[in-house]
N, C-alpha and C. Protein backbone atom coordinates (compact mmCIF):
# COMPACT_ATOMS: atom_id res chain seq x y z
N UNK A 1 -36.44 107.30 -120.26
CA UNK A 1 -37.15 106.14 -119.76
C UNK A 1 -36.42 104.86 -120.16
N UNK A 2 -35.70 105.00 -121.46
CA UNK A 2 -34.92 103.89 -121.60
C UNK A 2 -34.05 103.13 -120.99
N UNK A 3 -33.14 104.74 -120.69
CA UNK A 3 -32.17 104.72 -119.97
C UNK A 3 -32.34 103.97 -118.64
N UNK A 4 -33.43 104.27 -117.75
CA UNK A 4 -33.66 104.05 -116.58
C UNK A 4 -33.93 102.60 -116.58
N UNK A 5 -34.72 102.13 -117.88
CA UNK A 5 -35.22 101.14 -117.97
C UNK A 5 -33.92 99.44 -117.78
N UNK A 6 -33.22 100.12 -118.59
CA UNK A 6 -31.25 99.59 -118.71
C UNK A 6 -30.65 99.45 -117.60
N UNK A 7 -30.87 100.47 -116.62
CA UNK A 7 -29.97 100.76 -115.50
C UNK A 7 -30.94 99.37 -113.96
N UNK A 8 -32.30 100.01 -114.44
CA UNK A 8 -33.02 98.70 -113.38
C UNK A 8 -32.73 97.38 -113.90
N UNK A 9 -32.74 96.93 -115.34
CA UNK A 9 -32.08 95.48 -115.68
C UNK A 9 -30.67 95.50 -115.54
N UNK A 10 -29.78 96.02 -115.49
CA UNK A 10 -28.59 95.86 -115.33
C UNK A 10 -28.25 96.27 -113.68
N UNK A 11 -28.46 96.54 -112.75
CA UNK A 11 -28.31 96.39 -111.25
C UNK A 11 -29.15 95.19 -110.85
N UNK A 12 -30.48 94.79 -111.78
CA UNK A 12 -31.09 93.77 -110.59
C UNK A 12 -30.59 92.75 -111.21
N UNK A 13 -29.87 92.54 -112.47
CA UNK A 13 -28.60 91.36 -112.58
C UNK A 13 -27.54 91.35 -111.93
N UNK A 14 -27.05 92.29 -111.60
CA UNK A 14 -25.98 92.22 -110.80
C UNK A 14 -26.01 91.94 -109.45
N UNK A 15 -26.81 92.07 -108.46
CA UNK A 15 -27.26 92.00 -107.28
C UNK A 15 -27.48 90.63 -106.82
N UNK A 16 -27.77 89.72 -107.95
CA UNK A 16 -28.14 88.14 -107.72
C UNK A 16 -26.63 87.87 -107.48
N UNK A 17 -25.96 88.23 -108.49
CA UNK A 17 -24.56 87.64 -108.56
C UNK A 17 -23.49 88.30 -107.05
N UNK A 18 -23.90 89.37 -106.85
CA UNK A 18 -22.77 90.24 -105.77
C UNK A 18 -23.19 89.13 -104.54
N UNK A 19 -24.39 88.74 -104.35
CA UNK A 19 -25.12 88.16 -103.18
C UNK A 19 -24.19 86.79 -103.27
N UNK A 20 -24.30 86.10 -104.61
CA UNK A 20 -23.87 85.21 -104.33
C UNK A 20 -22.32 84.46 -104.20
N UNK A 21 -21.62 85.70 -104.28
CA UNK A 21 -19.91 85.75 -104.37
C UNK A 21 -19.63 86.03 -102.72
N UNK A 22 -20.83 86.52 -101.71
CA UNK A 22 -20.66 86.62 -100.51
C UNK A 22 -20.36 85.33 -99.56
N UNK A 23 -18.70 85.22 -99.02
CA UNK A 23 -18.82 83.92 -98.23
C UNK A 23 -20.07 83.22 -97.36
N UNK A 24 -19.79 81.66 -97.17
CA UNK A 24 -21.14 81.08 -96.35
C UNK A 24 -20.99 81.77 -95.35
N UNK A 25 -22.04 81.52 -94.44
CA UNK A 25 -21.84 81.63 -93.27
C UNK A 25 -21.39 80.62 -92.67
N UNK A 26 -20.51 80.97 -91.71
CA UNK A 26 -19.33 79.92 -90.77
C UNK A 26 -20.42 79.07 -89.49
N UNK A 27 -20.22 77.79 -89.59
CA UNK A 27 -20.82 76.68 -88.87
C UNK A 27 -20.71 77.31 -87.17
N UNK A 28 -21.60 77.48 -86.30
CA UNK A 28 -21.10 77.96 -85.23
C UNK A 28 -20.48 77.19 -84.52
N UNK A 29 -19.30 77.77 -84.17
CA UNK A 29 -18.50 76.81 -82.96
C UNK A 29 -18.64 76.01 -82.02
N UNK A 30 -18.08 74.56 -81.74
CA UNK A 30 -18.75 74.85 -80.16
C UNK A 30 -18.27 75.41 -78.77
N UNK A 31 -18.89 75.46 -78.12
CA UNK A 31 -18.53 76.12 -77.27
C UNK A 31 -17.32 76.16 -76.63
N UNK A 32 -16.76 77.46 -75.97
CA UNK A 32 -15.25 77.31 -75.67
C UNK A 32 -15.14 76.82 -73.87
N UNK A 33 -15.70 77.06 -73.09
CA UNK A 33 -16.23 76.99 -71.93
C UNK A 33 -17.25 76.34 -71.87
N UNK A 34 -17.28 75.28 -70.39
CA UNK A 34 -18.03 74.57 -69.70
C UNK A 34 -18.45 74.55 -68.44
N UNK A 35 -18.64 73.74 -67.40
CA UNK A 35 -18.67 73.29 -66.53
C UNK A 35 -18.94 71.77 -65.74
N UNK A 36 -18.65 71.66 -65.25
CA UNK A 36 -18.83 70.22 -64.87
C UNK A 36 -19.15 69.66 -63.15
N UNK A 37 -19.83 69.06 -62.79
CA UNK A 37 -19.69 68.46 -61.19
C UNK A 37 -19.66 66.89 -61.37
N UNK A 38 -18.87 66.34 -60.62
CA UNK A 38 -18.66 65.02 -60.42
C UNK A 38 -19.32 64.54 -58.52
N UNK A 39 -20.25 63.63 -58.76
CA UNK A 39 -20.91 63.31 -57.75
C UNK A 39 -20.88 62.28 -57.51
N UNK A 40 -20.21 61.97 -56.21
CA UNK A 40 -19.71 60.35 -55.74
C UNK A 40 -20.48 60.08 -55.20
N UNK A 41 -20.94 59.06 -55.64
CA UNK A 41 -22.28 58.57 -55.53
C UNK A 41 -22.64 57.67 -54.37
N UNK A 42 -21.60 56.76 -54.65
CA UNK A 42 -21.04 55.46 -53.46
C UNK A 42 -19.34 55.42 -53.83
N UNK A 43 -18.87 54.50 -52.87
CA UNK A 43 -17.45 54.11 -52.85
C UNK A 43 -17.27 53.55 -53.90
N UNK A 44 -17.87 53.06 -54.56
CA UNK A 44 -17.50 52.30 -55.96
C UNK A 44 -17.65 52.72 -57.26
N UNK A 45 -18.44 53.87 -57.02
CA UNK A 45 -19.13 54.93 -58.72
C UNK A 45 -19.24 56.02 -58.99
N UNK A 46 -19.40 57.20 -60.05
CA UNK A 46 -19.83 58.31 -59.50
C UNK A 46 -20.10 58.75 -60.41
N UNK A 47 -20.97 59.51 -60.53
CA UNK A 47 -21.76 60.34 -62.00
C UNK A 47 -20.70 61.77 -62.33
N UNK A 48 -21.39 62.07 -63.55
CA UNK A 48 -21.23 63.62 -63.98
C UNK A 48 -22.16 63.99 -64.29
N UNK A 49 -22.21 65.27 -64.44
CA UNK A 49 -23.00 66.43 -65.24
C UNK A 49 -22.38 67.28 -65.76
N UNK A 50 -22.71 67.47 -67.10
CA UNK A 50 -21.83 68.20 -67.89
C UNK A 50 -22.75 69.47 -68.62
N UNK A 51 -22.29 71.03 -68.58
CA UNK A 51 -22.55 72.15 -68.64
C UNK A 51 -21.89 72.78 -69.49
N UNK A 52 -22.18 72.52 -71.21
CA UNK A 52 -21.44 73.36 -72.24
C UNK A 52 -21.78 74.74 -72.06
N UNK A 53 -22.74 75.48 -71.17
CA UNK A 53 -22.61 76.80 -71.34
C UNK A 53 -23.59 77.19 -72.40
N UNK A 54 -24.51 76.04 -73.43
CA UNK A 54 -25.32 76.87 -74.30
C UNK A 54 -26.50 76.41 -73.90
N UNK A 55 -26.43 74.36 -73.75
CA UNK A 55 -27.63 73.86 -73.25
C UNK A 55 -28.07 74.07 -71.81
N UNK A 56 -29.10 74.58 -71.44
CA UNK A 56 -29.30 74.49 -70.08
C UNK A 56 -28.96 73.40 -69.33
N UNK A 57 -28.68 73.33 -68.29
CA UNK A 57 -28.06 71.93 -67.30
C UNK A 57 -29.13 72.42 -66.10
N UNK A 58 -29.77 71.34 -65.58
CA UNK A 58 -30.38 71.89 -64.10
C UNK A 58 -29.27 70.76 -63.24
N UNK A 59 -29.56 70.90 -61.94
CA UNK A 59 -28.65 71.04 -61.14
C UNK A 59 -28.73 69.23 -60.72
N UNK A 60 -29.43 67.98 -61.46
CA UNK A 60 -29.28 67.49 -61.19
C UNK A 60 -29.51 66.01 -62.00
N UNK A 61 -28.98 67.31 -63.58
CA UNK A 61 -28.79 66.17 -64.90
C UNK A 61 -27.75 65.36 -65.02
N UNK A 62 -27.56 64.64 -64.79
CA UNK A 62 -25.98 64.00 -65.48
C UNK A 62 -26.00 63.11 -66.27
N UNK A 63 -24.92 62.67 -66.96
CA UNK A 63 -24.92 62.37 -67.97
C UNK A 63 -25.88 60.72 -68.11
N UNK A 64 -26.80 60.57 -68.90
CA UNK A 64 -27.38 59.43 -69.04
C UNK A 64 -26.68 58.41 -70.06
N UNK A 65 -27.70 56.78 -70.02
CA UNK A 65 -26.72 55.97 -70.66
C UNK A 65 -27.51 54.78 -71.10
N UNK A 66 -28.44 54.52 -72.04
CA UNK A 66 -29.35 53.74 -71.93
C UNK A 66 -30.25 53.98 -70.75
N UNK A 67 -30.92 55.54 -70.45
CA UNK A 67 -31.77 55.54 -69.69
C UNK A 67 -31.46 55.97 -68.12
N UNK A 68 -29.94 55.61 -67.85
CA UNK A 68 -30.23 55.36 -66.65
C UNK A 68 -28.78 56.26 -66.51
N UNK A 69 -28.40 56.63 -65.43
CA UNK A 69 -27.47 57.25 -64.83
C UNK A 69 -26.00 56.48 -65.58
N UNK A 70 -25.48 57.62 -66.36
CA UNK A 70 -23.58 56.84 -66.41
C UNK A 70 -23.12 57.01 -65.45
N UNK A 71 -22.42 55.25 -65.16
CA UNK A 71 -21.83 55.31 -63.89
C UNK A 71 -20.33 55.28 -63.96
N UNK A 72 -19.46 55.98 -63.59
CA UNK A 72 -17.76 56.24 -63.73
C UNK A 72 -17.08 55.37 -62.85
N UNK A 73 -16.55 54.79 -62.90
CA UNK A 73 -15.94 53.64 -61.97
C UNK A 73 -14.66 54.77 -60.80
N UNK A 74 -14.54 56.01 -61.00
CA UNK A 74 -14.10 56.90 -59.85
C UNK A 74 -13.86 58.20 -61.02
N UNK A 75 -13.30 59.42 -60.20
CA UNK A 75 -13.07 60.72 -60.50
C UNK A 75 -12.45 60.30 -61.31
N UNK A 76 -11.32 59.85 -61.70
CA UNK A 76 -10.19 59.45 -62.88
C UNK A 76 -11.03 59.07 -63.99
N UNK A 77 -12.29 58.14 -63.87
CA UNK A 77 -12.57 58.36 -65.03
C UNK A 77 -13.30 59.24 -65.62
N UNK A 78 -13.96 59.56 -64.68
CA UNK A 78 -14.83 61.19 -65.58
C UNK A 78 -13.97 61.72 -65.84
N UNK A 79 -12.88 62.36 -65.30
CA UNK A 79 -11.95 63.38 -66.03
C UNK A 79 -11.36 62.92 -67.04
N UNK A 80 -11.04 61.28 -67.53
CA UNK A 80 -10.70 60.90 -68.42
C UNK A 80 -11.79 61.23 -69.38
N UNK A 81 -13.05 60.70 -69.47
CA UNK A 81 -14.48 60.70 -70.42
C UNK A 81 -14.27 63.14 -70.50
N UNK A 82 -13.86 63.89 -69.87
CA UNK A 82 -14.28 64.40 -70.60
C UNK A 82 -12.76 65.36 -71.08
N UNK A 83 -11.75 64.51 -71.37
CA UNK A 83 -10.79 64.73 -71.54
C UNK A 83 -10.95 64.35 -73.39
N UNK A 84 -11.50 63.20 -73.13
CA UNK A 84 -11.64 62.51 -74.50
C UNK A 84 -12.69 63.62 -75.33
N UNK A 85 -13.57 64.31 -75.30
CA UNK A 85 -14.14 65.40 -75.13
C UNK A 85 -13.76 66.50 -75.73
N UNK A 86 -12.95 66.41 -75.47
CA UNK A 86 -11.55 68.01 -75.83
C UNK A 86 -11.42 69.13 -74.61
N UNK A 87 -11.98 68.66 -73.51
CA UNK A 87 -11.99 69.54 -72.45
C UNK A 87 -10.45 69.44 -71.30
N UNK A 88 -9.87 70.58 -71.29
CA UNK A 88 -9.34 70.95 -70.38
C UNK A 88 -10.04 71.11 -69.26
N UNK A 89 -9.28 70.43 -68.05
CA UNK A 89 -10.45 70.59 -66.35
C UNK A 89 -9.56 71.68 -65.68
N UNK A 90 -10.13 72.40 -64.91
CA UNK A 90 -9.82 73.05 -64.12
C UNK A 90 -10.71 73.03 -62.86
N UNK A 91 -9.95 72.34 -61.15
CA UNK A 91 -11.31 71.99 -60.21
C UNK A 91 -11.33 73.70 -59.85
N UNK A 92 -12.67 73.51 -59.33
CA UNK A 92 -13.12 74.68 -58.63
C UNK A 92 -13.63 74.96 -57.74
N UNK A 93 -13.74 73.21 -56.95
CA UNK A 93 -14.63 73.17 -55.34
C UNK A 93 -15.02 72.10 -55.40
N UNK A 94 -15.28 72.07 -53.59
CA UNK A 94 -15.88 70.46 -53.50
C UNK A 94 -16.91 71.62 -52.77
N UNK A 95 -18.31 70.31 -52.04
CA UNK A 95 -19.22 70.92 -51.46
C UNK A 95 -18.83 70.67 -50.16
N UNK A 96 -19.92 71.30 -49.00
CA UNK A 96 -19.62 70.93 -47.65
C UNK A 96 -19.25 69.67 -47.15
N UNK A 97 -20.21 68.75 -48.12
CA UNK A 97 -19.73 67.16 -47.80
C UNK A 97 -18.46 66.62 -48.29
N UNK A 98 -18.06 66.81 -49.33
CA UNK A 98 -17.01 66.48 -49.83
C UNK A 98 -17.21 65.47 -50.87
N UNK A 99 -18.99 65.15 -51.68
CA UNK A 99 -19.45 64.08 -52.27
C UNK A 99 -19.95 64.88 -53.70
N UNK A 100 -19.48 66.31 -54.03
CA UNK A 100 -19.37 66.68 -54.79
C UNK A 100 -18.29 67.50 -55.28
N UNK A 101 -18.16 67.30 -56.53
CA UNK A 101 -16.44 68.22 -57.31
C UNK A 101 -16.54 69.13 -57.96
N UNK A 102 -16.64 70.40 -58.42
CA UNK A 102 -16.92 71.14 -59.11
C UNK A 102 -15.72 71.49 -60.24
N UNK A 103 -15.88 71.67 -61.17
CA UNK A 103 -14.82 71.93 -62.19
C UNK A 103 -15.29 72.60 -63.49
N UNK A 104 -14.28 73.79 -64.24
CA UNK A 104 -14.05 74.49 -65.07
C UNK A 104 -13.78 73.82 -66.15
N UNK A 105 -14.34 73.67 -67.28
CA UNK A 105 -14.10 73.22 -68.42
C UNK A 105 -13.68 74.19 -69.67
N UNK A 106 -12.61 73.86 -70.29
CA UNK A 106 -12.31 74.84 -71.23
C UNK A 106 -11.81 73.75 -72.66
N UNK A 107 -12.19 74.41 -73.54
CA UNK A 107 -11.82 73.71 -75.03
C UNK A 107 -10.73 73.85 -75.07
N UNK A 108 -9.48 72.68 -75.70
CA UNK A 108 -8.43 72.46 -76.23
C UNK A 108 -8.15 72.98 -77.46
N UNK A 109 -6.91 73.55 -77.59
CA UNK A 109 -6.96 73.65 -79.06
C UNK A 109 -6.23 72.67 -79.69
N UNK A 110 -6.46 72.26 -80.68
CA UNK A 110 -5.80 71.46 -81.61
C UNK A 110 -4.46 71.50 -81.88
């Protein structure tokens, strides 16, 4: 009974310590893949919507800005804004009209 008694204090000391020599857990990444549509709005502006792939996106979020729609002064600059981002673009379609862009987003590596 002693014995046993030794062996339960000496494993349930050790067990605090084995636990705590176990690395953290790693911060989750973000995401490696996206998506994106650029929607010309008028001749002079045009929104995005941006689709990391974890947050849901419905089909007619884009990016806000004080409330109200960010407006891109043309395609060059959204692809710039999500360049800055860390996103690689890749297009992937326009629509029937030609007033939407569709594009592949992929993370850069460092």
């Amino acid at each position: 009974m002693k014995y046993l008694f030794l062996f339960l204090l000496c494993t349930g000391a050790v067990l605090p310590t084995a636990h705590a020599q176990q690395a953290p857990a790693a911060a989750a990444a973000p995401p490696m893949y996206g998506a994106a549509r650029i929607w010309l709005a008028a001749s002079d502006y045009c929104h995005l919507a941006l689709g990391d792939g974890v947050t849901p996106a419905r089909t007619y979020d884009y990016l806000e800005e004080n409330g109200k729609k960010r407006r891109f002064a043309d395609e060059a600059a959204a692809l710039n804004f999500l360049y800055q981002l860390g996103w690689e673009v890749q297009p992937l379609g326009v629509n029937g009209d030609g007033n939407l862009h569709y594009f592949l987003l992929k993370r850069r590596t460092p």
